[in-house]
C-alpha atoms as a PDB file:
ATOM      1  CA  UNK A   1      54.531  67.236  28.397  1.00  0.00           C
ATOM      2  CA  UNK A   2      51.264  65.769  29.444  1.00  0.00           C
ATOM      3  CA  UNK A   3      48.703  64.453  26.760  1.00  0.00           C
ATOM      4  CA  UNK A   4      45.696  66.805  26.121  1.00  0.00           C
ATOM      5  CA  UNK A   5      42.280  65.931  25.215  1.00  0.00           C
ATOM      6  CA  UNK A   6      41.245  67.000  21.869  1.00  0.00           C
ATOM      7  CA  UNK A   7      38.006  66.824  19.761  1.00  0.00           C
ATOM      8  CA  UNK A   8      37.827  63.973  17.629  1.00  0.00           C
ATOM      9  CA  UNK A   9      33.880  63.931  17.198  1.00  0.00           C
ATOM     10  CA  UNK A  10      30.988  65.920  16.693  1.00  0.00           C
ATOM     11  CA  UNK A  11      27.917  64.913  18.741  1.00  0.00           C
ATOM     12  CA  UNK A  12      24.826  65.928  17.238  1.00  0.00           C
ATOM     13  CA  UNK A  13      21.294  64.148  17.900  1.00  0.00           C
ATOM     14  CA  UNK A  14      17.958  65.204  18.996  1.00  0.00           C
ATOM     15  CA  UNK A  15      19.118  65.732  22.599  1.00  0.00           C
ATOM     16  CA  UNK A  16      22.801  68.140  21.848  1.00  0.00           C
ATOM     17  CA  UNK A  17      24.899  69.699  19.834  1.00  0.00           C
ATOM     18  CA  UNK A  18      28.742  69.060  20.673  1.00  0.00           C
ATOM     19  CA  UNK A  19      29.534  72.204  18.351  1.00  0.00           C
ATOM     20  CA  UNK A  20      27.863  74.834  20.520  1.00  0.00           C
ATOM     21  CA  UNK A  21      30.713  75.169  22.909  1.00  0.00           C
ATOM     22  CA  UNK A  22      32.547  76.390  19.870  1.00  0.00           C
ATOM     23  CA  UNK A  23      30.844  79.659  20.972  1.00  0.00           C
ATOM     24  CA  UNK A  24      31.790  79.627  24.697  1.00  0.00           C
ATOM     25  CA  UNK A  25      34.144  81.938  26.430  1.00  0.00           C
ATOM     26  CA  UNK A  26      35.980  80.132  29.567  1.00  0.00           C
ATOM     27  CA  UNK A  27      36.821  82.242  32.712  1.00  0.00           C
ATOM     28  CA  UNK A  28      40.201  81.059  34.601  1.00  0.00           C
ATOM     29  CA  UNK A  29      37.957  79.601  37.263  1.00  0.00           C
ATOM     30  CA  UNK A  30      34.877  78.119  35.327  1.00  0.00           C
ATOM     31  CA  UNK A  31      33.766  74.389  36.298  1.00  0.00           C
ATOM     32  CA  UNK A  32      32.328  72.147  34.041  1.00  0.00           C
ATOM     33  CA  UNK A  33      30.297  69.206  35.511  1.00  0.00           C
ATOM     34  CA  UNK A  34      30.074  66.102  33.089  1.00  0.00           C
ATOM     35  CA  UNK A  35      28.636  62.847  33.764  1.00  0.00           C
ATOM     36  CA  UNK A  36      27.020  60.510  30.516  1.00  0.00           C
ATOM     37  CA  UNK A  37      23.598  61.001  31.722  1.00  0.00           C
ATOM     38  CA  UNK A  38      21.462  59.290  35.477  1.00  0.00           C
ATOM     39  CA  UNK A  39      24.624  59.394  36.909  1.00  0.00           C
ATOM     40  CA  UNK A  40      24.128  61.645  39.820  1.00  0.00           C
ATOM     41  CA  UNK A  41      24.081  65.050  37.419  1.00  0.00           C
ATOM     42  CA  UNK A  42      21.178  67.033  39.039  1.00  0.00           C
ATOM     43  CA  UNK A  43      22.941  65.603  42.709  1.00  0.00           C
ATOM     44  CA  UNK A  44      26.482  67.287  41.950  1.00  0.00           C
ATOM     45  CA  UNK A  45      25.237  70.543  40.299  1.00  0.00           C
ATOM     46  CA  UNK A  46      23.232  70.901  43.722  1.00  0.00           C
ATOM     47  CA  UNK A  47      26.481  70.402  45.673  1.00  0.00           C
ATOM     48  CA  UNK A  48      28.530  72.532  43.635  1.00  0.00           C
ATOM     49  CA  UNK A  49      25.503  75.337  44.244  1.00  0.00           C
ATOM     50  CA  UNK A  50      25.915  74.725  47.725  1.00  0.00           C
ATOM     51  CA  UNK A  51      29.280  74.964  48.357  1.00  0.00           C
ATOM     52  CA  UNK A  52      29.055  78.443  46.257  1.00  0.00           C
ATOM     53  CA  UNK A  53      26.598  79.957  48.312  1.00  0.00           C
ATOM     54  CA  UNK A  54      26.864  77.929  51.776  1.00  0.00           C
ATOM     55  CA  UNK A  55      23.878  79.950  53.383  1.00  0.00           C
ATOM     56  CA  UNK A  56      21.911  78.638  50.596  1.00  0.00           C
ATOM     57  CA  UNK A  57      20.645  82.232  48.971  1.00  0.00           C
ATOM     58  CA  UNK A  58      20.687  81.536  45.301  1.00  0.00           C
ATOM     59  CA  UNK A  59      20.236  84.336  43.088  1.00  0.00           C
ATOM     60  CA  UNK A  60      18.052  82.013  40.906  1.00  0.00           C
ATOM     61  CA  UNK A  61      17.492  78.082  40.539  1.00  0.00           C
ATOM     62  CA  UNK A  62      21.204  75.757  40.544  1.00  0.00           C
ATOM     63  CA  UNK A  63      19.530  74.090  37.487  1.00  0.00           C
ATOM     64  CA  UNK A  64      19.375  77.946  35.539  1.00  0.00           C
ATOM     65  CA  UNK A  65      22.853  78.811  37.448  1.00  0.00           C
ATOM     66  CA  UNK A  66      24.459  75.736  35.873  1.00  0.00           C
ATOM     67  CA  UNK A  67      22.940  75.101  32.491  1.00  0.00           C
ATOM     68  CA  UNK A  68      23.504  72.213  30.038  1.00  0.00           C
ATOM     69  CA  UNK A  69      25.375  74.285  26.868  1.00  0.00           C
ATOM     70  CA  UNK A  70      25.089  71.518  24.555  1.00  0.00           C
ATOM     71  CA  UNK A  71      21.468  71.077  24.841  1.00  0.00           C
ATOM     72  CA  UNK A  72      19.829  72.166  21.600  1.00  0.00           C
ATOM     73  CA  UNK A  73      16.370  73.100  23.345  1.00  0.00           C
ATOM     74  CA  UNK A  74      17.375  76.486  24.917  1.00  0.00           C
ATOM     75  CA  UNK A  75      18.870  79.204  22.417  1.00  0.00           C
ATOM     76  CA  UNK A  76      22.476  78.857  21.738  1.00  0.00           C
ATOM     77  CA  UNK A  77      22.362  82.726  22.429  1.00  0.00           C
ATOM     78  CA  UNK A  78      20.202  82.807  25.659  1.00  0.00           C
ATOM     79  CA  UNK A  79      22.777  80.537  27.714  1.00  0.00           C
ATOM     80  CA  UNK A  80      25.801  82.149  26.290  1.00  0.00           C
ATOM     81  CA  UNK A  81      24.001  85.751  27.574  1.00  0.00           C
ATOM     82  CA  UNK A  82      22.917  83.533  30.765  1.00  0.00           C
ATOM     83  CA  UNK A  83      27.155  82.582  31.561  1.00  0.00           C
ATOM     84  CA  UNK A  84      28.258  86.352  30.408  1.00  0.00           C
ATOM     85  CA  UNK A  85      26.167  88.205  33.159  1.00  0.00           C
ATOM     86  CA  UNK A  86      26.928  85.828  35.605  1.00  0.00           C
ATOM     87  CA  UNK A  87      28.895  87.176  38.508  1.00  0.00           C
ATOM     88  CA  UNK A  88      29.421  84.567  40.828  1.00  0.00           C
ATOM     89  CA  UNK A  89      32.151  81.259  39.542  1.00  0.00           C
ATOM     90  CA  UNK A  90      30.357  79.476  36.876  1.00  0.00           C
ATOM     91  CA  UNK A  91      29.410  75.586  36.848  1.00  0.00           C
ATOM     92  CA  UNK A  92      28.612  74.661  33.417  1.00  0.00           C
ATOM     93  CA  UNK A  93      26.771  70.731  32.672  1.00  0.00           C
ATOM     94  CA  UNK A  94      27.702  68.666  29.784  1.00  0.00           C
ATOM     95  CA  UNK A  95      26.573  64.960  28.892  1.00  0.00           C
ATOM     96  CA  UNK A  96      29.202  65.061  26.635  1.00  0.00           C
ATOM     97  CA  UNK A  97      32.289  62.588  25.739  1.00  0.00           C
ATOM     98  CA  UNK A  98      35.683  64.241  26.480  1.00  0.00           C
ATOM     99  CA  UNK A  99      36.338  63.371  23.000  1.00  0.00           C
ATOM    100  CA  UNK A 100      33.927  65.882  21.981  1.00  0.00           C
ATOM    101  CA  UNK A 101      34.665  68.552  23.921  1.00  0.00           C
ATOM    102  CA  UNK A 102      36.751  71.673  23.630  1.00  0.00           C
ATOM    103  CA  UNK A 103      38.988  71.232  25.864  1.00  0.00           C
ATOM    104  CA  UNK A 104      40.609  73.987  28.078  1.00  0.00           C
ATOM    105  CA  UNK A 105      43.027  74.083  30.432  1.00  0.00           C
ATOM    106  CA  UNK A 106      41.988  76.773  32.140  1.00  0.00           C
ATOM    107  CA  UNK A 107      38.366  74.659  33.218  1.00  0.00           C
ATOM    108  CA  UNK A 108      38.487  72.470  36.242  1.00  0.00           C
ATOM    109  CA  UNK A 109      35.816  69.035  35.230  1.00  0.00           C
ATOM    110  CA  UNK A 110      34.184  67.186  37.685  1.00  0.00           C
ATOM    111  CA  UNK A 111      33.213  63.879  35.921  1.00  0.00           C
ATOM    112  CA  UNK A 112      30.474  61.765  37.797  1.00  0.00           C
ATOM    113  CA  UNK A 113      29.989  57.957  36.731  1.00  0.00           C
ATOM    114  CA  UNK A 114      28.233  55.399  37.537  1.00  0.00           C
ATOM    115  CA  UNK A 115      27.139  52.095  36.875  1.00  0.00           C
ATOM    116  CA  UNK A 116      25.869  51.193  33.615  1.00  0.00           C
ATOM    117  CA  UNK A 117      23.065  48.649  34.909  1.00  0.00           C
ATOM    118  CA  UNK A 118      21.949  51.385  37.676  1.00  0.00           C
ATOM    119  CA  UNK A 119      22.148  54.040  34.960  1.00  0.00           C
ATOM    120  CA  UNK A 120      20.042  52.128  32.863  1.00  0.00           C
ATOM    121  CA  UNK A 121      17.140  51.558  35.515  1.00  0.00           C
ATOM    122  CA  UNK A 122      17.560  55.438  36.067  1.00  0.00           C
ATOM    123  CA  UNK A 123      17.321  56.107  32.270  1.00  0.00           C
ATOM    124  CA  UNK A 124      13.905  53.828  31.889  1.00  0.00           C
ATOM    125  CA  UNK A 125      11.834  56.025  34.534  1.00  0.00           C
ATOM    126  CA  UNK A 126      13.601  59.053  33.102  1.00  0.00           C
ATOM    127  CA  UNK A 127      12.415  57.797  29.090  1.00  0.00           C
ATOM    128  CA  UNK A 128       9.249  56.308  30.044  1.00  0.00           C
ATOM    129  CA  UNK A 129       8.227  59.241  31.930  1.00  0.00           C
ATOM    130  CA  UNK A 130       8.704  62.516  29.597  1.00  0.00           C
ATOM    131  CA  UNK A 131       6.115  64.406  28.380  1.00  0.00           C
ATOM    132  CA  UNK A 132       4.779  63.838  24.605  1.00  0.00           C
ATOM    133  CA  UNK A 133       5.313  67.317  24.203  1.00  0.00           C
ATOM    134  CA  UNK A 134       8.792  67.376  25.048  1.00  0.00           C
ATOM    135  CA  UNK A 135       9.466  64.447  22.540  1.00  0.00           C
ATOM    136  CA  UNK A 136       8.046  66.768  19.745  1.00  0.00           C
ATOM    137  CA  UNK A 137      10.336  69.497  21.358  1.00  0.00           C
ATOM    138  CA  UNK A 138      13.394  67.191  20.439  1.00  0.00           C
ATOM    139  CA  UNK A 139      12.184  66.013  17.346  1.00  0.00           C
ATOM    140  CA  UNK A 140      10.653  69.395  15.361  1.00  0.00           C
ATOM    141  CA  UNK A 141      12.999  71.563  16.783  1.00  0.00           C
ATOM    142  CA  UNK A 142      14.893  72.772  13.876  1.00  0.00           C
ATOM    143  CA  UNK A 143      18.579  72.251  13.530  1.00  0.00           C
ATOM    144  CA  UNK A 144      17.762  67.979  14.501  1.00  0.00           C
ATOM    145  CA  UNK A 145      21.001  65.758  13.441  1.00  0.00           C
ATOM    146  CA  UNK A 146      19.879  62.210  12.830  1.00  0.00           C
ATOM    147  CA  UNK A 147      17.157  59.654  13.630  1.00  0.00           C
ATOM    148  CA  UNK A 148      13.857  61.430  15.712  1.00  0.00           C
ATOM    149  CA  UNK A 149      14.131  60.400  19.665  1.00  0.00           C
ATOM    150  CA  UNK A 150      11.117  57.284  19.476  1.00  0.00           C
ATOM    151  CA  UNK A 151       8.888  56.895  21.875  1.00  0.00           C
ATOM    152  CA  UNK A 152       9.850  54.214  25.097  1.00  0.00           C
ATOM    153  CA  UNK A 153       9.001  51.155  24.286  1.00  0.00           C
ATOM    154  CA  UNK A 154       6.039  49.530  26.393  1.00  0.00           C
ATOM    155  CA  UNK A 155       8.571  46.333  27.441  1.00  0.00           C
ATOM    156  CA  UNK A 156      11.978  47.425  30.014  1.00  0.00           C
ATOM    157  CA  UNK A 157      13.528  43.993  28.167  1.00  0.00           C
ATOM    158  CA  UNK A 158      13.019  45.290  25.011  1.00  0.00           C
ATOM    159  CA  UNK A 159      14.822  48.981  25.224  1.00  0.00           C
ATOM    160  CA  UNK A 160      17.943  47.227  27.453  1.00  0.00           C
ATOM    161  CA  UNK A 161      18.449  44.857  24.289  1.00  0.00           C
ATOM    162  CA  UNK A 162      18.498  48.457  21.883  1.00  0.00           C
ATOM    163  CA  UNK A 163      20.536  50.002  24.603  1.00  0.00           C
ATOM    164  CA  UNK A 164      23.195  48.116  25.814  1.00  0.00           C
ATOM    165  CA  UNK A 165      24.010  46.619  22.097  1.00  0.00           C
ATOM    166  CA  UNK A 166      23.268  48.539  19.702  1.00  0.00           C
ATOM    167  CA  UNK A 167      24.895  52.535  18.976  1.00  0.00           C
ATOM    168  CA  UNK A 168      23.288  56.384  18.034  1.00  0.00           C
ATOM    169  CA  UNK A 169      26.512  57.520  16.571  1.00  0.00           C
ATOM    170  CA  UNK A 170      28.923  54.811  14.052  1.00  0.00           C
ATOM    171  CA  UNK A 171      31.745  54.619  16.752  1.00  0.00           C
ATOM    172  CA  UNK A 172      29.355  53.712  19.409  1.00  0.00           C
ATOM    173  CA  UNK A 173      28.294  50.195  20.265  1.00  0.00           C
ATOM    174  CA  UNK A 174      26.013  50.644  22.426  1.00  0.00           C
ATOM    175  CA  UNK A 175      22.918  53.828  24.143  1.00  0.00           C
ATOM    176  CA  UNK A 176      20.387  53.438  21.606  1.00  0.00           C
ATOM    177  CA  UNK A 177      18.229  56.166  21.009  1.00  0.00           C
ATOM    178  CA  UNK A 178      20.391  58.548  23.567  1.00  0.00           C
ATOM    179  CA  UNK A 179      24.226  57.732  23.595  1.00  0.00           C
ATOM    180  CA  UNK A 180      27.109  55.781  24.612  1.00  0.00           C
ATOM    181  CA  UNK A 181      27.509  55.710  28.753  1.00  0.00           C
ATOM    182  CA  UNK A 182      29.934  53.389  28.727  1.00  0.00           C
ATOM    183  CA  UNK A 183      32.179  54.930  25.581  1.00  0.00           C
ATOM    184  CA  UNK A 184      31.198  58.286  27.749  1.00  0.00           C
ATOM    185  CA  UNK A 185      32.975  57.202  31.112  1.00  0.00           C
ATOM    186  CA  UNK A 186      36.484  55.883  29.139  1.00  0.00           C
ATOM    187  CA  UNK A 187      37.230  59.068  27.589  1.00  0.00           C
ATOM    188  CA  UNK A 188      36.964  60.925  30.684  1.00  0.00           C
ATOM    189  CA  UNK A 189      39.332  57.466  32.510  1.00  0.00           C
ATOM    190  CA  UNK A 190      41.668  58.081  29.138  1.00  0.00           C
ATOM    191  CA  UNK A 191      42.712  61.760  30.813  1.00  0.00           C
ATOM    192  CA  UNK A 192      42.038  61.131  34.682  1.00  0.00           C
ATOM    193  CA  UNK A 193      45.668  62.072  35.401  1.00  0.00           C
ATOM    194  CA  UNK A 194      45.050  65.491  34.010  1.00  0.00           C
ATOM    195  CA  UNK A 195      44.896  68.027  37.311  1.00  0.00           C
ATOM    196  CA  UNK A 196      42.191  69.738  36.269  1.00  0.00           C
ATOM    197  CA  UNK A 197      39.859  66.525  35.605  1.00  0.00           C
ATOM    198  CA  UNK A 198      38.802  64.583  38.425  1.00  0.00           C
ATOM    199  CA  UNK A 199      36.442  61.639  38.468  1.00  0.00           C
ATOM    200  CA  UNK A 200      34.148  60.736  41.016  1.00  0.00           C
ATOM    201  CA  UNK A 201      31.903  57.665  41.555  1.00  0.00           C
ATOM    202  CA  UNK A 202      27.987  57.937  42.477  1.00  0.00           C
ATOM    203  CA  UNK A 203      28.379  54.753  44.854  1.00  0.00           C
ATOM    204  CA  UNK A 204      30.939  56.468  46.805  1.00  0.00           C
ATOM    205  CA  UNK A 205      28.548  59.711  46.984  1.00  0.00           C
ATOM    206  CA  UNK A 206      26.054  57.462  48.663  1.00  0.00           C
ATOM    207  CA  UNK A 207      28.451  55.698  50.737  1.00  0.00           C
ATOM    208  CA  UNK A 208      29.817  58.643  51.952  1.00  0.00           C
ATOM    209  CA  UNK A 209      28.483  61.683  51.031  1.00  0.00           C
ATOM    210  CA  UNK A 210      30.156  64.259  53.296  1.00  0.00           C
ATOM    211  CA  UNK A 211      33.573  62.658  52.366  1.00  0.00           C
ATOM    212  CA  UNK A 212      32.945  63.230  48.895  1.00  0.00           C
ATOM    213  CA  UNK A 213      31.740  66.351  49.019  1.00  0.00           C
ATOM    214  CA  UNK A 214      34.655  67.445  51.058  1.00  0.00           C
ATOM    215  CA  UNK A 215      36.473  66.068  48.128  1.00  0.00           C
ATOM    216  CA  UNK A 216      34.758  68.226  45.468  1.00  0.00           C
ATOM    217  CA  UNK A 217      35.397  71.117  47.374  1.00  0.00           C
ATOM    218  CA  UNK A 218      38.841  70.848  48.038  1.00  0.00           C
ATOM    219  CA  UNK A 219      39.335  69.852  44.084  1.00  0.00           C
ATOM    220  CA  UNK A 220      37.389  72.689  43.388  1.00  0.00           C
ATOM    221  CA  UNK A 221      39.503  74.909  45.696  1.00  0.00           C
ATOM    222  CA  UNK A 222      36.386  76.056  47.481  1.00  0.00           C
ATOM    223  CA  UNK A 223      36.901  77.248  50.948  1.00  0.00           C
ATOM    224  CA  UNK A 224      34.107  76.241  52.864  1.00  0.00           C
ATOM    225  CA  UNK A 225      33.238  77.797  56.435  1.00  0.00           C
ATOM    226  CA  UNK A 226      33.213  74.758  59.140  1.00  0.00           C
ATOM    227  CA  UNK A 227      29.903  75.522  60.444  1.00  0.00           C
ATOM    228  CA  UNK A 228      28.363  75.497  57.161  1.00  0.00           C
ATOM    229  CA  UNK A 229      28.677  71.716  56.533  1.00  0.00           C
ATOM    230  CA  UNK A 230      26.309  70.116  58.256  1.00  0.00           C
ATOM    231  CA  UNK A 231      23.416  72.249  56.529  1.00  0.00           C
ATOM    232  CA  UNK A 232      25.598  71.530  53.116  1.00  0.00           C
ATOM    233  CA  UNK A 233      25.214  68.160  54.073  1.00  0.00           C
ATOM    234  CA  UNK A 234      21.386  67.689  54.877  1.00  0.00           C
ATOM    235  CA  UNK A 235      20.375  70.006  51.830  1.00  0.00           C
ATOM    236  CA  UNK A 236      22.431  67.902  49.107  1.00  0.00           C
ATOM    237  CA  UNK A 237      20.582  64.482  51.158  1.00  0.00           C
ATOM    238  CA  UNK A 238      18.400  62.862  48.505  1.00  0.00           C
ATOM    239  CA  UNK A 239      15.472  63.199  51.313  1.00  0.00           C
ATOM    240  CA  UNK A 240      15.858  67.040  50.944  1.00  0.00           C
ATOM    241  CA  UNK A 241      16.006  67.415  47.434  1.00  0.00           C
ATOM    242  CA  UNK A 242      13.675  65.356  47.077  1.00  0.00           C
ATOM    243  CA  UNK A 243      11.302  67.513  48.976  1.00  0.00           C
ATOM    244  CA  UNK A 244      12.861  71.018  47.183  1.00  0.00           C
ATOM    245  CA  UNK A 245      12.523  68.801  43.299  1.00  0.00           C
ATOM    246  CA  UNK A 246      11.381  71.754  41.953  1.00  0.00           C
ATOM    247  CA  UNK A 247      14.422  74.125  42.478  1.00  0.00           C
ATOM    248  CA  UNK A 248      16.745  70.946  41.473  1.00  0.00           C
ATOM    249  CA  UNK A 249      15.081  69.584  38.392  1.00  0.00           C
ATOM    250  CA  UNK A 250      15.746  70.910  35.397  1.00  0.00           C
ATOM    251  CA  UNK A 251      12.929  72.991  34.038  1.00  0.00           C
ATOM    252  CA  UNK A 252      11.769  72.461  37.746  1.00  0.00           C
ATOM    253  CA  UNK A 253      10.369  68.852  36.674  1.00  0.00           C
ATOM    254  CA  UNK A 254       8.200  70.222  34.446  1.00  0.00           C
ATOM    255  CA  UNK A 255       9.003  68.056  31.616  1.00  0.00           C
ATOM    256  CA  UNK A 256       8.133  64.660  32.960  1.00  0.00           C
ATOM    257  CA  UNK A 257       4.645  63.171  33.691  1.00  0.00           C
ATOM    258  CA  UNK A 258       4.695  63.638  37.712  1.00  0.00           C
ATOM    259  CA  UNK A 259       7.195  66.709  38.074  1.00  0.00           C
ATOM    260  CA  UNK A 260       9.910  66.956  40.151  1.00  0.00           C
ATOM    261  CA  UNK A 261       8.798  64.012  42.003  1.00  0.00           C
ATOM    262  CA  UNK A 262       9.247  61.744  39.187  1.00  0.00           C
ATOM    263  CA  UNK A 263      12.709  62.866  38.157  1.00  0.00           C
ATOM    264  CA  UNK A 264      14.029  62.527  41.288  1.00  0.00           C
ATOM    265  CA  UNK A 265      13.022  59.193  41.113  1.00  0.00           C
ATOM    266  CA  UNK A 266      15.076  56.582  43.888  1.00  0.00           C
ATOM    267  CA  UNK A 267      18.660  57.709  43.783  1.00  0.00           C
ATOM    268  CA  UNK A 268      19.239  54.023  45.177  1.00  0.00           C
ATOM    269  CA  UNK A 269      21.870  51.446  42.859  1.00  0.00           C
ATOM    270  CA  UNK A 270      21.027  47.637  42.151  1.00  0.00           C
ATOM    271  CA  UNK A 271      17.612  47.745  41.144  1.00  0.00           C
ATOM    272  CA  UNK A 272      18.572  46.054  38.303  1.00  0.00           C
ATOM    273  CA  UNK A 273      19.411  42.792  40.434  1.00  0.00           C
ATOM    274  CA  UNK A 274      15.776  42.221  40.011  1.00  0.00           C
ATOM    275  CA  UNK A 275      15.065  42.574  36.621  1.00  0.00           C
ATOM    276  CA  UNK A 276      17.797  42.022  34.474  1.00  0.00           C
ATOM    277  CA  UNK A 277      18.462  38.052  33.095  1.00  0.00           C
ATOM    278  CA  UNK A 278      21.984  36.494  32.938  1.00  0.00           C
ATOM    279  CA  UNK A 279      21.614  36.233  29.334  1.00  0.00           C
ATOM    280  CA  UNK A 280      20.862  39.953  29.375  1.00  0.00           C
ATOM    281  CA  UNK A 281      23.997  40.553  31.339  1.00  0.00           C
ATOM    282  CA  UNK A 282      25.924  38.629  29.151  1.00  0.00           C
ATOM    283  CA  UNK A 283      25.146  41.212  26.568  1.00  0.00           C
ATOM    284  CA  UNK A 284      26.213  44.041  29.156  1.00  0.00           C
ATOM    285  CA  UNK A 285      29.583  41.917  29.984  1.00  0.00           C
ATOM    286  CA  UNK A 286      29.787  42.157  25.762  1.00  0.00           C
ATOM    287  CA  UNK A 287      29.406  46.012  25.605  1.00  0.00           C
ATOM    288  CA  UNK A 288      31.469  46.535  28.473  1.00  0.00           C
ATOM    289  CA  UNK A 289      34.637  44.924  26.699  1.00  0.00           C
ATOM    290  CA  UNK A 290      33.868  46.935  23.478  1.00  0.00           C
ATOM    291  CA  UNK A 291      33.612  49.649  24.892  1.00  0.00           C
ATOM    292  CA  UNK A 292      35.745  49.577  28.498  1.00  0.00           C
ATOM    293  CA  UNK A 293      39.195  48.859  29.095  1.00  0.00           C
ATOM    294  CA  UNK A 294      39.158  46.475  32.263  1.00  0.00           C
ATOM    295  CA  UNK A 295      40.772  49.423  35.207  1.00  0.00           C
ATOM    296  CA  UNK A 296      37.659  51.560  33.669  1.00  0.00           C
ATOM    297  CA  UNK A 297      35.763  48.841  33.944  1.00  0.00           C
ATOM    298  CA  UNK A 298      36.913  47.769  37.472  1.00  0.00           C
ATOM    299  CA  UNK A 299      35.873  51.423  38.790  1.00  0.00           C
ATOM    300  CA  UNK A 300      33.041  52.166  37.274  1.00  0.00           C
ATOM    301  CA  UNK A 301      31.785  48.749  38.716  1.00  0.00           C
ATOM    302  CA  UNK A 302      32.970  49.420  42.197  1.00  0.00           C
ATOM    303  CA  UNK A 303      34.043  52.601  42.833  1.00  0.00           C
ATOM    304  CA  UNK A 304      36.636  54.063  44.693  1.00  0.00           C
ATOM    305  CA  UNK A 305      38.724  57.358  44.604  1.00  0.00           C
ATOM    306  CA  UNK A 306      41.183  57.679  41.687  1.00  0.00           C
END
């Protein structure tokens, strides 16, 4: 009998609520895409649209087709009635651990990861650039678990040092104010051999993208007409969505100083090459063996299909 995933924490902060998909009602063929957070989220819920609707017709937005249930800002009721009227197959986001998940066998998850150092530059233009209103959103918002989100701090240094050693939730070590990314990615590794889970790497996406999104699509046991790939292709590019960032971001960008334009930022890893110190990736090589066994850590360094 294979192991199952269970729930073994509640996630509640100013971001999510982990209890939410208490509420939710799977359908045989549901998809749930996961990834910690900057890890290519926005990039695989615009494939998954894609491969769904091939001539590219959406009845709305992929961002409002695929919304993120355990976010606390849009009513618990409004995305449940969002999923129920749904008629096409449903593609659900969560930023959550597997660990706090309801787990159902019926759900096929695509888990994205990345690199914590490239997720980090990611998360700094993503932090530093949000709205002030949307940090009172967060904060007032009734219903708030825990600590207030705080403002970015002025120095990059200074939030990698609160990030990378230093935990929002007591079995966390590290994702100050947000959450753990690395304690994220190994409880998704823990169950890879589960047939309904399958990870896949944002390097590889970039290295390859038509291979990989082959790969989703035949996980996802979406039938795809030939001809229709090389438009799949071009419109999941980063150049193209770029250039469409308002029917990709969420809330169509609206929540970060710039727009769309802003959150869809580079989409390139290794930025970090330039800015990070070897005494502040000693403190990453610290959290990573907390927090990583050393195959997880191996892949979500490198890469590679599982």
């Amino acid at each position: 009998m294979l192991d199952l995933p269970r729930r073994t924490h509640i996630y509640q902060n100013h971001h999510f609520d982990s209890t939410r998909w208490d509420y939710f009602q799977p359908r045989d063929d549901d998809i749930v895409i996961a990834t910690s957070y900057k890890a290519g989220t926005t990039w695989t819920q615009a494939i998954v649209a894609h491969l769904l609707f091939p001539d590219g017709n959406f009845p709305v937005p992929p961002a409002q087709m695929s919304p993120w249930l355990d976010m606390r800002i849009v009513p618990l009721e409004v995305v449940l009635n969002t999923l129920k009227t749904q008629q096409h197959r449903r593609f659900i986001k969560t930023h959550l651990p597997l660990d706090g998940m309801v787990y159902s066998e019926k759900i096929k998850y695509l888990y994205v990861a990345r690199d914590a150092r490239d997720v980090f530059m990611s998360l700094w233009n993503h932090y530093t650039k949000m709205k002030e209103e949307v940090f009172m959103l967060f904060n007032m918002l009734p219903g708030r678990v825990g600590d207030t989100l705080p403002p970015a701090p002025e120095d990059i240094h200074d939030f990698w040092h609160h990030w990378i050693s230093r935990g929002s939730f007591a079995w966390e070590t590290d994702g100050w104010p947000y959450w753990s990314h690395l304690a994220n990615v190994q409880s998704w590794w823990n169950f890879r051999h589960l047939p309904n889970i399958r990870l896949f790497h944002y390097t590889d996406m970039l290295a390859d993208t038509q291979r990989e999104v082959r790969r989703i699509a035949a996980f996802l046991e979406i039938d795809v007409p030939e001809q229709a790939w090389e438009g799949i292709i071009k419109a999941v590019s980063f150049a193209e969505m770029k250039r469409q960032g308002g029917l990709y971001a969420p809330e169509g960008g609206q929540l970060w100083k710039g727009g769309a334009e802003t959150f869809m930022h580079k989409g390139t890893n290794n930025r970090w090459r330039d800015v990070l110190s070897d005494e502040e990736l000693a403190l990453y090589d610290a959290a990573c063996k907390r927090a990583l066994t050393p195959d997880c850590r191996e892949w979500l360094e490198n890469g590679g299909t599982i």
